[in-house]
Protein backbone atom coordinates (compact mmCIF):
# COMPACT_ATOMS: atom_id res chain seq x y z
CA UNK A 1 -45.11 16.05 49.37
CA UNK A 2 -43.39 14.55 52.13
CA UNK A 3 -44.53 10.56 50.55
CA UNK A 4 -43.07 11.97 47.29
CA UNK A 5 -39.78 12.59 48.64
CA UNK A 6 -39.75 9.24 50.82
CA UNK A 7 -40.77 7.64 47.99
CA UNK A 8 -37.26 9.38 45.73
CA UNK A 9 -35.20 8.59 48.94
CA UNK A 10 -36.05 4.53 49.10
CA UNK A 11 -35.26 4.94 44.69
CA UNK A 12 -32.15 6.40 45.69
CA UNK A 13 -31.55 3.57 48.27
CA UNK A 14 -32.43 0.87 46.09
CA UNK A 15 -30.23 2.43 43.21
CA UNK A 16 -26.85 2.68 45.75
CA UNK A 17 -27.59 -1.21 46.24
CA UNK A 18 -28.24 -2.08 42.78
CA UNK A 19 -24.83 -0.99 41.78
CA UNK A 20 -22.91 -2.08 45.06
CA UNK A 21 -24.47 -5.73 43.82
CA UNK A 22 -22.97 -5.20 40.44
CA UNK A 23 -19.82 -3.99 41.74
CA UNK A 24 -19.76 -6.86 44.05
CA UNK A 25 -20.65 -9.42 41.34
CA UNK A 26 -17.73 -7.79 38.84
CA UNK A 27 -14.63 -7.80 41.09
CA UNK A 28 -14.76 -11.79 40.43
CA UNK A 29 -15.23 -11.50 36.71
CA UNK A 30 -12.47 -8.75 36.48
CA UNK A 31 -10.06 -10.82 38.94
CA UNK A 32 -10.42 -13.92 35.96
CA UNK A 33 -10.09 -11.12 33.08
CA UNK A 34 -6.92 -9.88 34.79
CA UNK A 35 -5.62 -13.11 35.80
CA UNK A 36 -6.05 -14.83 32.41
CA UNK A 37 -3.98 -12.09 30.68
CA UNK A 38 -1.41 -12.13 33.13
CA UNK A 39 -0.85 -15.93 32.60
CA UNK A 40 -0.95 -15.12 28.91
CA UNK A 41 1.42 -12.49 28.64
CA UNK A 42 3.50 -14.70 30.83
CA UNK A 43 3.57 -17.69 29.15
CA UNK A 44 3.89 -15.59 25.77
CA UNK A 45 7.36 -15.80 23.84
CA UNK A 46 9.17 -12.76 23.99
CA UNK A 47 9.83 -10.22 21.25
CA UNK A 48 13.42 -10.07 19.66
CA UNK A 49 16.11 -8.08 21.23
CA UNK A 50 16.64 -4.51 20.35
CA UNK A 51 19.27 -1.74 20.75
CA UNK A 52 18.72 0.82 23.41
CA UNK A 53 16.24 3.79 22.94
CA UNK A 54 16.97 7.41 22.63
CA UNK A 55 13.82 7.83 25.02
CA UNK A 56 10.30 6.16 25.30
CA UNK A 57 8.62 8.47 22.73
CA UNK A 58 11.34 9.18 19.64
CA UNK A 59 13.10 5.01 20.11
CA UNK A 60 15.33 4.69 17.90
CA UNK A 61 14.59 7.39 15.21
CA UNK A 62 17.12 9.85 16.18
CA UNK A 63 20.01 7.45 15.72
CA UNK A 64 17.95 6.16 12.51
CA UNK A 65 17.52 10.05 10.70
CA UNK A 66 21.32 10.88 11.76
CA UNK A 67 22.71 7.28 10.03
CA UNK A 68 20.02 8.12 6.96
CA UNK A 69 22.09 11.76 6.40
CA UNK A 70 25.01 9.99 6.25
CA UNK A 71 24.08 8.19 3.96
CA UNK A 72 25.08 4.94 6.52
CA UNK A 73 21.96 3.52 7.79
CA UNK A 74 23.39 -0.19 6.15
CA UNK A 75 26.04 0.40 8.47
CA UNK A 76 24.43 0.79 11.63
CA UNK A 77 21.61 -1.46 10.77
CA UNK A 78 24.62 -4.50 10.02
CA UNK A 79 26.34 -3.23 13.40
CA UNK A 80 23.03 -3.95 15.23
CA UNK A 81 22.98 -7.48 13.47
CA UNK A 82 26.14 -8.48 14.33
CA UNK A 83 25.30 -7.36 18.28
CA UNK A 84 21.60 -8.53 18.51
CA UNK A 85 21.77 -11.88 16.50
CA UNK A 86 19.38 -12.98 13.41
CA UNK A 87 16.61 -10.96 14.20
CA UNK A 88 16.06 -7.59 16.04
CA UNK A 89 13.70 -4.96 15.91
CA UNK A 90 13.57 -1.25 16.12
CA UNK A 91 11.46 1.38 17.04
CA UNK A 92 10.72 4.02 14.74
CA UNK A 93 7.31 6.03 16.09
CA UNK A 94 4.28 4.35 16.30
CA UNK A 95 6.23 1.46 14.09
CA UNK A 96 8.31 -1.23 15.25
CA UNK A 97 10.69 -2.53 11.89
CA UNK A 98 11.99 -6.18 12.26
CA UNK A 99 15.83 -6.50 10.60
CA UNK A 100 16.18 -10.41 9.32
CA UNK A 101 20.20 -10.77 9.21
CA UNK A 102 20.42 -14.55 8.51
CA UNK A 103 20.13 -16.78 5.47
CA UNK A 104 18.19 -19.13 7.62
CA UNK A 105 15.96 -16.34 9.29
CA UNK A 106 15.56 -15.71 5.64
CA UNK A 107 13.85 -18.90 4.44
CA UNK A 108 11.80 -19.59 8.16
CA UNK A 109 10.13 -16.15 7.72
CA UNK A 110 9.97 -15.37 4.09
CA UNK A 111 9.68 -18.58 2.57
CA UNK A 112 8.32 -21.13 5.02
CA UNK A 113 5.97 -18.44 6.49
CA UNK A 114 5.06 -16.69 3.51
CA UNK A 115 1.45 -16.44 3.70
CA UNK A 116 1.87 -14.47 6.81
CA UNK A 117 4.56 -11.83 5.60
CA UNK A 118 3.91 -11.44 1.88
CA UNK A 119 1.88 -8.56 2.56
CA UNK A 120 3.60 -5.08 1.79
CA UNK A 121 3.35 -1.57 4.09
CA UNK A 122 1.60 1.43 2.68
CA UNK A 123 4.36 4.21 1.90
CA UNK A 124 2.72 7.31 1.62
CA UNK A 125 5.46 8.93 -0.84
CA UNK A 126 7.29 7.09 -2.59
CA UNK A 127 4.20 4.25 -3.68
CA UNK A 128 1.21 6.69 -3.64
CA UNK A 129 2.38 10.19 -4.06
CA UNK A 130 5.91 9.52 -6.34
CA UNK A 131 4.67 6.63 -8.73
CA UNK A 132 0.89 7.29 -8.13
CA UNK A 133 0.38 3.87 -6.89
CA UNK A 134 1.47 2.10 -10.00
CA UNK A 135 4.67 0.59 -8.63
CA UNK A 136 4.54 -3.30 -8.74
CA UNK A 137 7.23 -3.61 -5.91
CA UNK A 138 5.65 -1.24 -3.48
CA UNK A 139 2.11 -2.44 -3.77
CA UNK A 140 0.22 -4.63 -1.39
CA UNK A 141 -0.60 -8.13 -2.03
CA UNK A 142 -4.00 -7.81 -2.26
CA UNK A 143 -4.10 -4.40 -4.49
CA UNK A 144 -5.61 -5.65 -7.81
CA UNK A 145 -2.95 -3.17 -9.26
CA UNK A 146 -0.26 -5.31 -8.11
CA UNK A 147 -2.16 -8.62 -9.34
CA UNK A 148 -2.93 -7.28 -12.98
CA UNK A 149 0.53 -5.90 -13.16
CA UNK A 150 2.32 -8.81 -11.73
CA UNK A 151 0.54 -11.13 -14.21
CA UNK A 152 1.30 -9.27 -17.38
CA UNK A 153 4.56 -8.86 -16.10
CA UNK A 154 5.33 -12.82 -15.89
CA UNK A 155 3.69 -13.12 -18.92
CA UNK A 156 5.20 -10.67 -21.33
CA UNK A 157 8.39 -9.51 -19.23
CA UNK A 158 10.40 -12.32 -17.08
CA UNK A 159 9.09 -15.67 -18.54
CA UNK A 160 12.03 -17.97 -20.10
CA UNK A 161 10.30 -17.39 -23.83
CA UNK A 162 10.50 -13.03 -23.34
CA UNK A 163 13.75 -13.51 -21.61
CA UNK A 164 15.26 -15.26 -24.54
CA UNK A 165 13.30 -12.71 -27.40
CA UNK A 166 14.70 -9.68 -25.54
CA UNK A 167 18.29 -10.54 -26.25
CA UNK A 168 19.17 -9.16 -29.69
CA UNK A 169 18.20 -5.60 -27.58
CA UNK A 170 20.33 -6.50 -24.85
CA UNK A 171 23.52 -7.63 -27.52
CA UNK A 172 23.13 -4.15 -29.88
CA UNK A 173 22.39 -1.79 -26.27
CA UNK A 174 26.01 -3.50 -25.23
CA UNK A 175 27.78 -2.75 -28.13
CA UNK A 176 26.46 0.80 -28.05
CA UNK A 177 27.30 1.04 -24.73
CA UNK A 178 31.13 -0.42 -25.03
CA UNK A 179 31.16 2.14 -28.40
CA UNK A 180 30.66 5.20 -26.19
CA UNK A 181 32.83 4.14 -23.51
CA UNK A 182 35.54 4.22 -26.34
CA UNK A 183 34.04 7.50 -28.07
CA UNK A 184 34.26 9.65 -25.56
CA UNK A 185 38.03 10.41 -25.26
CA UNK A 186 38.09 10.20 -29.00
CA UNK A 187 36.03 12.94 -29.54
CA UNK A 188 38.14 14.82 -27.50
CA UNK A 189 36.53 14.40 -23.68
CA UNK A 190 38.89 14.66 -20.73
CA UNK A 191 37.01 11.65 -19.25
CA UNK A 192 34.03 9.75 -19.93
CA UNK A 193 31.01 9.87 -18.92
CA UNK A 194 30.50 6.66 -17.18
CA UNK A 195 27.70 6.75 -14.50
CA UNK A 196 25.56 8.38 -18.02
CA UNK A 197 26.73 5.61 -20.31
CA UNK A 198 25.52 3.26 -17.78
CA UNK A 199 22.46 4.98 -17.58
CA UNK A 200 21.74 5.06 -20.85
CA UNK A 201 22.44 1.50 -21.37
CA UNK A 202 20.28 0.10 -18.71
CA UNK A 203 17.24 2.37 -19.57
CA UNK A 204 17.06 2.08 -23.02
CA UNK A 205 17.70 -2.09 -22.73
CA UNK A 206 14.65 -1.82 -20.89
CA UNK A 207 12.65 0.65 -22.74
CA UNK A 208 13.43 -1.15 -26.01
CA UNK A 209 12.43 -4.68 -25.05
CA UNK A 210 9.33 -3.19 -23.16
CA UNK A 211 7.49 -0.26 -25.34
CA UNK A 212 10.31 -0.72 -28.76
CA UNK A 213 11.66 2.12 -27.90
CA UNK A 214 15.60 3.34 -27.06
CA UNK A 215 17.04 6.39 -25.17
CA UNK A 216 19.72 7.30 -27.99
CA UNK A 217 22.41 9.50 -26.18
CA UNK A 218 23.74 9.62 -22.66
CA UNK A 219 22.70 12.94 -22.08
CA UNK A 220 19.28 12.63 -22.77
CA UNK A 221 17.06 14.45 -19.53
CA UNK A 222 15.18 11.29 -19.43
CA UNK A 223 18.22 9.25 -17.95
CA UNK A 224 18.76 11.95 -14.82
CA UNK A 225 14.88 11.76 -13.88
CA UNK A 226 14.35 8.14 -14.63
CA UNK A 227 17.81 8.18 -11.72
CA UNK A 228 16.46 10.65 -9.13
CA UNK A 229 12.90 9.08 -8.78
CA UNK A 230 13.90 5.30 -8.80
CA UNK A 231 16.04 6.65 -6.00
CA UNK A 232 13.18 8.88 -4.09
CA UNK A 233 11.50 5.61 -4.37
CA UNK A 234 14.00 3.67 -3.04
CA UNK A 235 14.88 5.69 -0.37
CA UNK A 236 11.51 6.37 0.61
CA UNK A 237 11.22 2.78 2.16
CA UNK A 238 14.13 3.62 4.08
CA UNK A 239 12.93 3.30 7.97
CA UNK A 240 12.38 6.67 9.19
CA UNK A 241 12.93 8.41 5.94
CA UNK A 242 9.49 10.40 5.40
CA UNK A 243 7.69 11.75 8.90
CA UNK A 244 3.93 11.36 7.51
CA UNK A 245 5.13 7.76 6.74
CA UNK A 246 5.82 7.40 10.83
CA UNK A 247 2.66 9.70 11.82
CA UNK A 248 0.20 9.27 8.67
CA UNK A 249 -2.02 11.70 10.39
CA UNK A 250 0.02 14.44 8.97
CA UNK A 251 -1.89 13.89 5.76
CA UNK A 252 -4.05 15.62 6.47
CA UNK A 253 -2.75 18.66 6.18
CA UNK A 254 -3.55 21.28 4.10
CA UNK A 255 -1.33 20.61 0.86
CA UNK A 256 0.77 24.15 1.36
CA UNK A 257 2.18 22.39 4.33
CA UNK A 258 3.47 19.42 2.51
CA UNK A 259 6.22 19.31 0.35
CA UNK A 260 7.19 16.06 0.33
CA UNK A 261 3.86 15.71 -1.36
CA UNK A 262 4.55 18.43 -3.79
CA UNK A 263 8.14 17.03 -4.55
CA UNK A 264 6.60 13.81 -4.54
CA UNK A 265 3.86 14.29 -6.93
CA UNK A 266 6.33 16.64 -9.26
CA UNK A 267 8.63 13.75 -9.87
CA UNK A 268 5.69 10.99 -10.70
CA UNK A 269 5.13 13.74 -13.60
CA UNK A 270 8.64 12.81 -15.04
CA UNK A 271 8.75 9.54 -13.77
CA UNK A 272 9.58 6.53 -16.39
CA UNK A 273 9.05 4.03 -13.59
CA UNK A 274 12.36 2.07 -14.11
CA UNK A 275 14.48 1.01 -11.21
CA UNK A 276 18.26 1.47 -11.05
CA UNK A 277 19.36 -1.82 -9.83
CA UNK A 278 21.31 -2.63 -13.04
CA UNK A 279 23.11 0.53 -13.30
CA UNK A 280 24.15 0.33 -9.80
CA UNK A 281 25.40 -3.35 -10.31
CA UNK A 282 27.24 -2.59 -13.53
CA UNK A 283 28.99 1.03 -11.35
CA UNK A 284 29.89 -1.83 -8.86
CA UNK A 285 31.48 -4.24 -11.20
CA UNK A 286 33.92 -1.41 -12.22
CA UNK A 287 34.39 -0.33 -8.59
CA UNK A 288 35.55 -3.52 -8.30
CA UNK A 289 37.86 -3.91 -11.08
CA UNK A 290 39.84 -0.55 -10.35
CA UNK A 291 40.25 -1.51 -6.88
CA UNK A 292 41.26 -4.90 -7.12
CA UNK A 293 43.54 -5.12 -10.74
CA UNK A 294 44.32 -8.68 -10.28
CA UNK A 295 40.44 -9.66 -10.47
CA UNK A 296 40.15 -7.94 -13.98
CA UNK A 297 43.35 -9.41 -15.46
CA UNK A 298 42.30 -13.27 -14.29
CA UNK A 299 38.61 -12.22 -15.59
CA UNK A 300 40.25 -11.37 -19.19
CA UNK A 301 42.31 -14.37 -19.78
CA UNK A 302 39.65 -16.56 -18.91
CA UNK A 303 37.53 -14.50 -21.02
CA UNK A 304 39.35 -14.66 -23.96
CA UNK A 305 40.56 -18.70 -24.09
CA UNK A 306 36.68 -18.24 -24.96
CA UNK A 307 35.79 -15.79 -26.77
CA UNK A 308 38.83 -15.27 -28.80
CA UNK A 309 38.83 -12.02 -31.10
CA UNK A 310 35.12 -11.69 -31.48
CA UNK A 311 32.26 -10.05 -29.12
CA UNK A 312 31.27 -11.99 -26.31
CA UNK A 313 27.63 -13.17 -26.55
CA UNK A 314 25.04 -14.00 -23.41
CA UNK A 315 25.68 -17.79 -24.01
CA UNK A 316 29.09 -17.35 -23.08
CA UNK A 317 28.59 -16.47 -19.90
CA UNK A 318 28.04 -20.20 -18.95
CA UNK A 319 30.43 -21.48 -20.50
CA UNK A 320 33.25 -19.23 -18.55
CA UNK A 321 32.99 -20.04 -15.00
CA UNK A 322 35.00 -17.63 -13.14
CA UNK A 323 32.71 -14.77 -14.72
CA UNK A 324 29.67 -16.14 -12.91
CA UNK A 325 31.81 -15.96 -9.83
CA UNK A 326 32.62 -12.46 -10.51
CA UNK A 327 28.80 -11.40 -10.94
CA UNK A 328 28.31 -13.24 -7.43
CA UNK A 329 30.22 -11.17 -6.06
CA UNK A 330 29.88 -8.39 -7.21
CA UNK A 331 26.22 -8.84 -6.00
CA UNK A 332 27.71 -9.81 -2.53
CA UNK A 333 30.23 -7.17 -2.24
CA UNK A 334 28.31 -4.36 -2.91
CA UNK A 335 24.53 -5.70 -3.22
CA UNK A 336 22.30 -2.88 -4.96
CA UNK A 337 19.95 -2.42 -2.36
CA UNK A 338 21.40 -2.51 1.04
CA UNK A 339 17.47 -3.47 2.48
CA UNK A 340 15.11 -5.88 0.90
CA UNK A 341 11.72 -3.85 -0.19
CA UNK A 342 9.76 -4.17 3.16
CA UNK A 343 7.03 -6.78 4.17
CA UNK A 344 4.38 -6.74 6.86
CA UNK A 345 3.18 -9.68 8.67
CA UNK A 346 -0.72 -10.42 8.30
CA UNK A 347 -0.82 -12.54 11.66
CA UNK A 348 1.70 -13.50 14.58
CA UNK A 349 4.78 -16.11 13.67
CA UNK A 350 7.53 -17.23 15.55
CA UNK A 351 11.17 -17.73 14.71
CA UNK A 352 12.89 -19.53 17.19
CA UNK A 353 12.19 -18.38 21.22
CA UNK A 354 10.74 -15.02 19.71
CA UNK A 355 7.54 -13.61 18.29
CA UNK A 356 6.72 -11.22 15.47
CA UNK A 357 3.43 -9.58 15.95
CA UNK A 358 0.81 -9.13 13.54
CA UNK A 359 1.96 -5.87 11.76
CA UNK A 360 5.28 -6.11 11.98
CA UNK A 361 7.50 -4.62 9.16
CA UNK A 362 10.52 -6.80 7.96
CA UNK A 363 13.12 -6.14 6.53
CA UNK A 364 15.72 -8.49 4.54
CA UNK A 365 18.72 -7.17 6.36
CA UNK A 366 20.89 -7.87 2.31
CA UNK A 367 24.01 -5.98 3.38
CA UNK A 368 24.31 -8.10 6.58
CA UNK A 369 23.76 -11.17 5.29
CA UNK A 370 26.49 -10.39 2.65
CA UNK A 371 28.83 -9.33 5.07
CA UNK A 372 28.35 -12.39 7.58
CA UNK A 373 31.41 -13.34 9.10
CA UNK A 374 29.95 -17.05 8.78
CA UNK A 375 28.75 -17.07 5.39
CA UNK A 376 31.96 -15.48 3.67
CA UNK A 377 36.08 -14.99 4.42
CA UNK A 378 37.57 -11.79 4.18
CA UNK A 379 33.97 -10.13 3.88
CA UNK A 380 35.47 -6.58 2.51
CA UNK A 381 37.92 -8.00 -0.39
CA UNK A 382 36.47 -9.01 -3.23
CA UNK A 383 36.94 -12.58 -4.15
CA UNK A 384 35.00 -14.56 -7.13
CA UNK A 385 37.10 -17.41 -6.35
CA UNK A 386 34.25 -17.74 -3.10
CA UNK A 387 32.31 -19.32 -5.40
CA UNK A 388 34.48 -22.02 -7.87
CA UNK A 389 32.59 -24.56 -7.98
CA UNK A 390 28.77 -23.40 -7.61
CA UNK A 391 27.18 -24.13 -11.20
CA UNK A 392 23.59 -22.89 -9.67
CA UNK A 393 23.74 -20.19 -12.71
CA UNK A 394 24.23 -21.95 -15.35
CA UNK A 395 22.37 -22.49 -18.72
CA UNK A 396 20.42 -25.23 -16.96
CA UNK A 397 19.03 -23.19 -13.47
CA UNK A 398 18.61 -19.69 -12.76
CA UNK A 399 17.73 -19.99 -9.14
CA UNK A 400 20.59 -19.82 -7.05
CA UNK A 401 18.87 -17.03 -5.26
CA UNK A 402 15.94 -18.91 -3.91
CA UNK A 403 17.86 -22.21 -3.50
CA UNK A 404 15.74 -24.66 -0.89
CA UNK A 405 19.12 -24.89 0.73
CA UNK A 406 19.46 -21.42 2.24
CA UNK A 407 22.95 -21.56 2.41
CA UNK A 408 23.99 -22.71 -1.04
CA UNK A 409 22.27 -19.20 -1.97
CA UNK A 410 24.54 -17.02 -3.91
CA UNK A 411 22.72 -13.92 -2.68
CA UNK A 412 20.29 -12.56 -1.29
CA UNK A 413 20.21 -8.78 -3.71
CA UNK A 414 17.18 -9.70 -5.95
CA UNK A 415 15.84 -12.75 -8.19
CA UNK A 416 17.69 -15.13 -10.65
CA UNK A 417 16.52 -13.40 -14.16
CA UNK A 418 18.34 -12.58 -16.72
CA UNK A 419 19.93 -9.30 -15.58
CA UNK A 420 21.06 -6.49 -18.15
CA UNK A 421 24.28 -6.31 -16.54
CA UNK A 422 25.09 -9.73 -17.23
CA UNK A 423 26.53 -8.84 -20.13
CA UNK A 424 27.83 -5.83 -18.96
CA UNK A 425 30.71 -7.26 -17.70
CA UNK A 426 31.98 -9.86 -20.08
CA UNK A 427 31.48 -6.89 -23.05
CA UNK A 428 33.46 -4.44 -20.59
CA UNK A 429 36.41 -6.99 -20.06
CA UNK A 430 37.04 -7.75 -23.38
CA UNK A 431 36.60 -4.62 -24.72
CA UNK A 432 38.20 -2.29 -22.17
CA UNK A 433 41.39 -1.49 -20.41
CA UNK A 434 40.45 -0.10 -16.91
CA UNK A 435 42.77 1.92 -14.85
CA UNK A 436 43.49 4.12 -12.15
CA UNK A 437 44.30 7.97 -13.21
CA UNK A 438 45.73 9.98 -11.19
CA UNK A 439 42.74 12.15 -10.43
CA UNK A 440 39.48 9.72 -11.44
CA UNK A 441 38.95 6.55 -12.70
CA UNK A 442 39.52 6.13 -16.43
CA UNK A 443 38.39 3.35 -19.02
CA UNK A 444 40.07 3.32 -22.33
């Protein structure tokens, strides 16, 4: 008995020095472990600036949600730009969101480094609950969704040959739409019906190239769901909009406890999948014209040394130059989406002295960029004359939007196709008187 319990004791002895050795043998290796990442993270590049935090748990979501009820996020986000330079980020949760606020932050990241930051974040609601992940702009890069649909998309949708076969739609959805501008006070209306004629117009332009078929009248249901889910979408990739996006855990609830997913999943029901970026250009364009008269009258004359007594056409759009300078700016002025759709980055870059880490989300900062002090004069008039003459949009290129020289780009709102409300605004000028009421705007 008593050998037995020597014999444990010396085990116990041996065991004590085993792992003093090891211990003793370690503190080396974990001195050159702690060393080496010391020297890295000093000699590492530091991240972009950012605003102060609310505290070290919510950063900046609380001053996010409050801009996002106000419907002012573009606001604060372009105040932080012009305070924190080309590129800031902030924190929202888990998630840090990079703002890019510079034409030439612009190309280094997006273009130049595009391999690393073509990738797209997963949104919960508005890609896989609201359009059921069949959304070609909110779709990752490697989704074979996204591939399939972004093939038969340059095939049968935005090549030059579709472009050109979808314009007898485009010419006879104008003249409808110019027709009920003019109807509805004729039948009697007190005022028209504007943001529905709009609607209708650039829905059924769409529809009629895509599946042959129109949306006849402006108060067809269609048009007000076709509006409210683009915009659930759209909104959805606002930063901080949905709370499972932040904390995707949440999931997992139970689906009693979430109605975004109910809402979500209720509106992909009635969804048509058509985006509202049109409509909201060709609502601009007449924001424009009430508010700054002398615009519209210039925009007619030239207009009509044209175009004469007839209806204006799409290949007279290059040949008057101040109306290409008027759909510039009306893309600057008030671009249709104040945020480019989101990226992530696949692996670390670097702009300038800073780093992006691997999973970053970026965002093209549009609304900032359009309103920088050092790209444009007078940033909150509205001015075609910025651009007399640029000829990047005419009949020979379309890409004045992803011009190699970053600056020479007209805008930064969305690509260089041929967009529905083009023609919008040449058929609006020369058909139309717009004026100021004395209670709402009023087209006759």
């Amino acid at each position: 008995m008593t050998t037995m319990s020597n014999i444990l004791e010396m085990d116990k002895s041996n065991l004590r020095a085993a792992m003093l050795l090891v211990v003793v043998a370690l503190i080396p290796a974990i001195g050159v472990i702690i060393r080496q990442w010391h020297n890295r993270c000093k000699n590492r590049l530091p991240l972009p600036p950012s605003p102060p935090k609310a505290s070290i748990i919510s950063g900046h979501l609380p001053d996010v949600m409050r801009a996002a009820k106000e419907f002012r996020q573009h606001l604060l986000f372009d105040k932080w730009a012009k305070k924190y330079g080309e590129v800031y980020y902030v924190q929202i949760g888990p998630f840090r969101d990079y703002f890019i606020n510079s034409d030439r932050a612009v190309r280094a990241i997006f273009d130049q480094a595009s391999a690393q930051t073509a990738e797209r974040p997963r949104w919960i609601v508005s890609s896989e609950q609201t359009a059921n992940g069949m959304n070609l702009l909110l779709l990752s890069a490697s989704n074979q969704t996204w591939k399939h649909q972004r093939k038969v998309t340059a095939v049968g949708l935005t090549s030059t040959q579709q472009a050109g076969a979808g314009l007898p739609f485009l010419h006879f959805e104008t003249l409808k739409f110019i027709n009920e501008i003019a109807s509805d006070l004729a039948k009697g209306a007190k005022s028209q019906a504007i943001f529905q004629n709009i609607g209708r117009y650039t829905y059924s332009t769409f529809a009629s190239q895509t599946f042959g078929l129109d949306i006849p009248t402006s108060d067809n249901p269609a048009i007000a769901y076709i509006h409210d889910t683009g915009t659930a979408q759209i909104l959805g990739m606002l930063p901080g909009q949905w709370m499972v996006d932040i904390f995707p855990f949440l999931e997992k609830l139970p689906l009693i406890f979430k109605k975004w997913e109910r809402d979500a999943k209720a509106r992909h029901r009635r969804d048509y999948k058509w985006q509202n970026q049109s409509r909201m250009s060709t609502w601009a364009f007449l924001e424009a014209m009430l508010m700054f008269p002398e615009v519209c009258k210039k925009a007619q004359t030239f207009l009509d040394e044209v175009v004469g007594e007839r209806v204006p056409v799409y290949d007279d759009i290059e040949k008057v130059p101040y109306i290409r300078c008027l759909m510039k700016e009306v893309w600057r002025w008030r671009p249709p989406v104040a945020l480019g759709h989101p990226h992530v980055t696949t692996r670390e870059i670097v702009y300038e002295n800073y780093r992006i880490p691997k999973g970053a989300r970026l965002h093209v900062n549009t609304w900032a960029i359009h309103h920088d002090p050092t790209r444009y004069e007078d940033l909150h008039r509205f001015m075609p004359e910025g651009y007399e003459g640029d000829t990047s949009t005419s009949g020979q290129s379309q890409q004045s939007a992803v011009s190699a020289g970053v600056s020479k780009r007209d805008h930064f709102a969305f690509g260089a196709g041929r967009r529905i409300c083009k023609l919008a605004f040449p058929s609006t000028l020369r058909n139309s008187r717009i004026t100021k009421s004395t209670s709402r705007p009023r087209i006759s």
